[in-house]
Protein backbone atom coordinates (compact mmCIF):
# COMPACT_ATOMS: atom_id res chain seq x y z
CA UNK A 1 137.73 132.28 148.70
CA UNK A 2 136.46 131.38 145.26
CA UNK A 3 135.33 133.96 143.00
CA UNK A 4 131.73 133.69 140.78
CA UNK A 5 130.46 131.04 138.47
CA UNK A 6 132.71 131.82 135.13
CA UNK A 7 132.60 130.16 131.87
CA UNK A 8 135.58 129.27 130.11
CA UNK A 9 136.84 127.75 126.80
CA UNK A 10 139.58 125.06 127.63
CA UNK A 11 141.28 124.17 124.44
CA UNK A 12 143.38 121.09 123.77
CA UNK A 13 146.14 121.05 120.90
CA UNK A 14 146.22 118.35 118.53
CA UNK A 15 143.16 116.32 119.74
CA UNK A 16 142.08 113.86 116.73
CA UNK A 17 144.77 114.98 114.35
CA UNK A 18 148.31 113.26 114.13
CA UNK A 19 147.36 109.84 115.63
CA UNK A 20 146.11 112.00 118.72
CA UNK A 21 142.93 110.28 119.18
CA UNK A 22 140.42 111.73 122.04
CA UNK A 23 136.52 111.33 121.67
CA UNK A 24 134.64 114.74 123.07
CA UNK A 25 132.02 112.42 124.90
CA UNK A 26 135.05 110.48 126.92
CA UNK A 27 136.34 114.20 127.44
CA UNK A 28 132.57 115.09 129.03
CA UNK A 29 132.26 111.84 130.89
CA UNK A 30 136.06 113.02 132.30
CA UNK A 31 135.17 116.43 133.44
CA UNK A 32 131.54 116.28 134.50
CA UNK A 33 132.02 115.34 137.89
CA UNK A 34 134.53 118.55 138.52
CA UNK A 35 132.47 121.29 136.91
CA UNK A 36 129.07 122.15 137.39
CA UNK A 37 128.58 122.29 133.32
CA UNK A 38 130.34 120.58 130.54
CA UNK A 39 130.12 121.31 126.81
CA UNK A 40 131.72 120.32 123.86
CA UNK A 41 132.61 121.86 120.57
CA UNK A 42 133.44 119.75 117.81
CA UNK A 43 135.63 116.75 117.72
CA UNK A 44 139.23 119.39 117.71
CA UNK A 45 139.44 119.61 121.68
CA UNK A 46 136.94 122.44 122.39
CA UNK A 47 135.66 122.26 125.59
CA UNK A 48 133.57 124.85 127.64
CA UNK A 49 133.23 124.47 131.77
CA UNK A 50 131.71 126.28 134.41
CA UNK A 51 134.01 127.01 137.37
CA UNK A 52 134.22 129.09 140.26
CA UNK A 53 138.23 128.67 139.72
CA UNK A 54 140.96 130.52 137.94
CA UNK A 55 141.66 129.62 134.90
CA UNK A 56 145.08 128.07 136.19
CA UNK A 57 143.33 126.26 138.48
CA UNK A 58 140.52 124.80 135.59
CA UNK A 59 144.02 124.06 133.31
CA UNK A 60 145.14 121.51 135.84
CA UNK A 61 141.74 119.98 137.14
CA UNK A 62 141.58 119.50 133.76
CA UNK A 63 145.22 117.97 132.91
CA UNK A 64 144.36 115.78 135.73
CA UNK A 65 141.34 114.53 134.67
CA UNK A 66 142.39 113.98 130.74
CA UNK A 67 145.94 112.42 131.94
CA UNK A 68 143.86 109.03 133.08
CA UNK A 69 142.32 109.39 128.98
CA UNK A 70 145.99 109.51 127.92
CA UNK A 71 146.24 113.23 126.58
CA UNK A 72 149.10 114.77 128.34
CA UNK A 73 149.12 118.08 126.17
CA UNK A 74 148.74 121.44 126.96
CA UNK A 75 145.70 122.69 128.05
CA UNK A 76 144.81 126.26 126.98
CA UNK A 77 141.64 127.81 129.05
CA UNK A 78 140.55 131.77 128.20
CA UNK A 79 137.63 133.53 130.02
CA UNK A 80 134.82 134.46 127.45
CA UNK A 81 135.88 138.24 127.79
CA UNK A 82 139.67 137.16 126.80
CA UNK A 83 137.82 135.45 123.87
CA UNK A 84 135.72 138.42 123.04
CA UNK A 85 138.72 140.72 123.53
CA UNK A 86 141.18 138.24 121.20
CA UNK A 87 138.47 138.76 118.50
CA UNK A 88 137.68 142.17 118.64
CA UNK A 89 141.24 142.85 118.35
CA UNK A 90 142.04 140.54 115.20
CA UNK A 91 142.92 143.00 112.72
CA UNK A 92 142.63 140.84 109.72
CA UNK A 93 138.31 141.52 110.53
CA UNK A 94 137.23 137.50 108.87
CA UNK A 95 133.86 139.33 108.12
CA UNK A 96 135.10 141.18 105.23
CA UNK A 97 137.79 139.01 104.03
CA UNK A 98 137.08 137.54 100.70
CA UNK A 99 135.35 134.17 100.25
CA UNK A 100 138.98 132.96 99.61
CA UNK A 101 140.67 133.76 102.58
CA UNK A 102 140.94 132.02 105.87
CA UNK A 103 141.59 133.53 109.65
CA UNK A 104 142.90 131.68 112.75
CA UNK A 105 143.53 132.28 116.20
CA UNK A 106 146.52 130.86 118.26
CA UNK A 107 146.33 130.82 121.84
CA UNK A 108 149.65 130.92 123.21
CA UNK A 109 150.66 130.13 126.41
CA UNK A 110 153.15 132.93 126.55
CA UNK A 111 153.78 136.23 125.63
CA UNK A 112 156.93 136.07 122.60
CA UNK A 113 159.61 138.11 123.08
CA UNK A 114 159.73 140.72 120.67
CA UNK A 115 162.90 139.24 118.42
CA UNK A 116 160.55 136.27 117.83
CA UNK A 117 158.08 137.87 117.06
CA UNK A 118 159.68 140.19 113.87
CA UNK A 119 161.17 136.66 113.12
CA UNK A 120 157.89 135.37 111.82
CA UNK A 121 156.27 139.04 110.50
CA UNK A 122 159.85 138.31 107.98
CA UNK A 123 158.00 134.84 106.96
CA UNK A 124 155.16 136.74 105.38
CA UNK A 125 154.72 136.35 101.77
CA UNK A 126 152.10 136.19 99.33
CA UNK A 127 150.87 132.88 101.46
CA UNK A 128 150.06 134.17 105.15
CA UNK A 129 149.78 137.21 106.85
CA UNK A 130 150.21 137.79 110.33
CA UNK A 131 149.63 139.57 113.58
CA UNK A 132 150.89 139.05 117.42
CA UNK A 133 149.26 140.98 120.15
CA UNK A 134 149.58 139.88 123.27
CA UNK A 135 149.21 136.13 123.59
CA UNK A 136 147.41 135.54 120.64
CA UNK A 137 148.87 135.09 117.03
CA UNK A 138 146.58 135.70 114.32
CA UNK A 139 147.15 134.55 110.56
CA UNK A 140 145.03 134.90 107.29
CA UNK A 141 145.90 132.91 104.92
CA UNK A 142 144.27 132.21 101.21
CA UNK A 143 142.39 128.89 100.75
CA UNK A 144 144.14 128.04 97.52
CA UNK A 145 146.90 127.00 99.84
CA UNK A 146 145.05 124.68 102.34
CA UNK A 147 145.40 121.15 102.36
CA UNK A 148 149.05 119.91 101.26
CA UNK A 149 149.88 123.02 99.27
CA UNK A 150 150.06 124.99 102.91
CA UNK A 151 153.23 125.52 103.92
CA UNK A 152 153.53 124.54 107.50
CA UNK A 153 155.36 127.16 109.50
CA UNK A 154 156.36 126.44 112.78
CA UNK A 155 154.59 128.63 115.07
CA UNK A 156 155.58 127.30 117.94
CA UNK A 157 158.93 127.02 117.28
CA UNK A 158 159.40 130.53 115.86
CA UNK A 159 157.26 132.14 118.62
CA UNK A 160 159.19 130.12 121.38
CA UNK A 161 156.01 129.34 123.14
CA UNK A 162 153.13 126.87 122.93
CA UNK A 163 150.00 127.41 121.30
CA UNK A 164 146.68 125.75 120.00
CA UNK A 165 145.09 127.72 116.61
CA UNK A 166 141.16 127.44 116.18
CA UNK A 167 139.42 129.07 113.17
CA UNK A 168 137.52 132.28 113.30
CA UNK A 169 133.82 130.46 113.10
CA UNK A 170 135.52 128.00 116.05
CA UNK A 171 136.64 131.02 118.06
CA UNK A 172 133.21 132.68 117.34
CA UNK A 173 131.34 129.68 118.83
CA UNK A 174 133.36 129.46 122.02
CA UNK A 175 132.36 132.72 121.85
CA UNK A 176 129.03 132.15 122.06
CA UNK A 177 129.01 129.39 124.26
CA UNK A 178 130.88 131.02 127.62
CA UNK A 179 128.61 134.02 127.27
């Protein structure tokens, strides 16, 4: 048996960056007729449904659906209280960082093992900071090195597990939105 009516924030990685083109009204169009209620956020894969489903279950009702689009990456979906919990427990607290800083979430799919994880807290330096708990990673990050001064680090890679970052205001919006 189905559980109740949930809200949840299905994010896609790498939707209209990288050649990975994907209009949010083709993604609505896609998914209207298997949820009750379809939102989008955005044009960075941000997607909020309504479902009486686990979120397992939304993930591949959703692959399904964006497969015949031609996206065939992962699809993240969190609950809004795994939202609200991810940002409560950011410890870098975005509201009182200075104008010049910058906070994202990842949402892995995975938990890191624990060698992986003091792997990237080594990479900190003057340019990021981080934080893994659970299956988030969260970074801050000042904005004098956005753009092509940013040094890409390999999340992923380092982490050994796939993930999709969103900004705080992003993650604050899905926020609002599956409440």
């Amino acid at each position: 048996m189905r559980g109740a009516m949930a809200r949840y924030a299905v994010l896609l990685r790498a939707v209209n960056v990288g050649g990975n083109s994907l209009r949010m009204a083709d993604v609505r169009k896609a998914l209207e007729p298997l949820f009750p209620d379809v939102a989008t956020y955005i044009q960075s894969g941000n997607v909020v449904v309504a479902a009486k489903e686990k979120a397992d279950e939304v993930a591949e009702k959703v692959a399904g659906a964006l497969a015949a689009l031609g996206y065939d990456g992962p699809v993240f979906v969190r609950s809004h209280e795994e939202l609200a919990a991810a940002a409560a427990a950011n410890p870098f607290d975005p509201e009182r960082l200075a104008d010049r800083q910058r906070c994202h979430l990842m949402f892995l799919e995975g938990r890191p093992a624990a060698e992986r994880v003091q792997r990237l807290m080594g990479m900190e330096g003057d340019e990021y900071r981080f934080h893994v708990q659970d299956r988030v990673l969260y970074y801050a990050y000042d904005r004098a090195f956005e753009g092509p001064r940013r040094r890409r680090i390999p999340f992923e890679k380092v982490l050994g597990t796939p993930g999709t970052a969103r900004a705080w205001n992003v993650v604050e919006r899905l926020i609002a939105m599956t409440s």
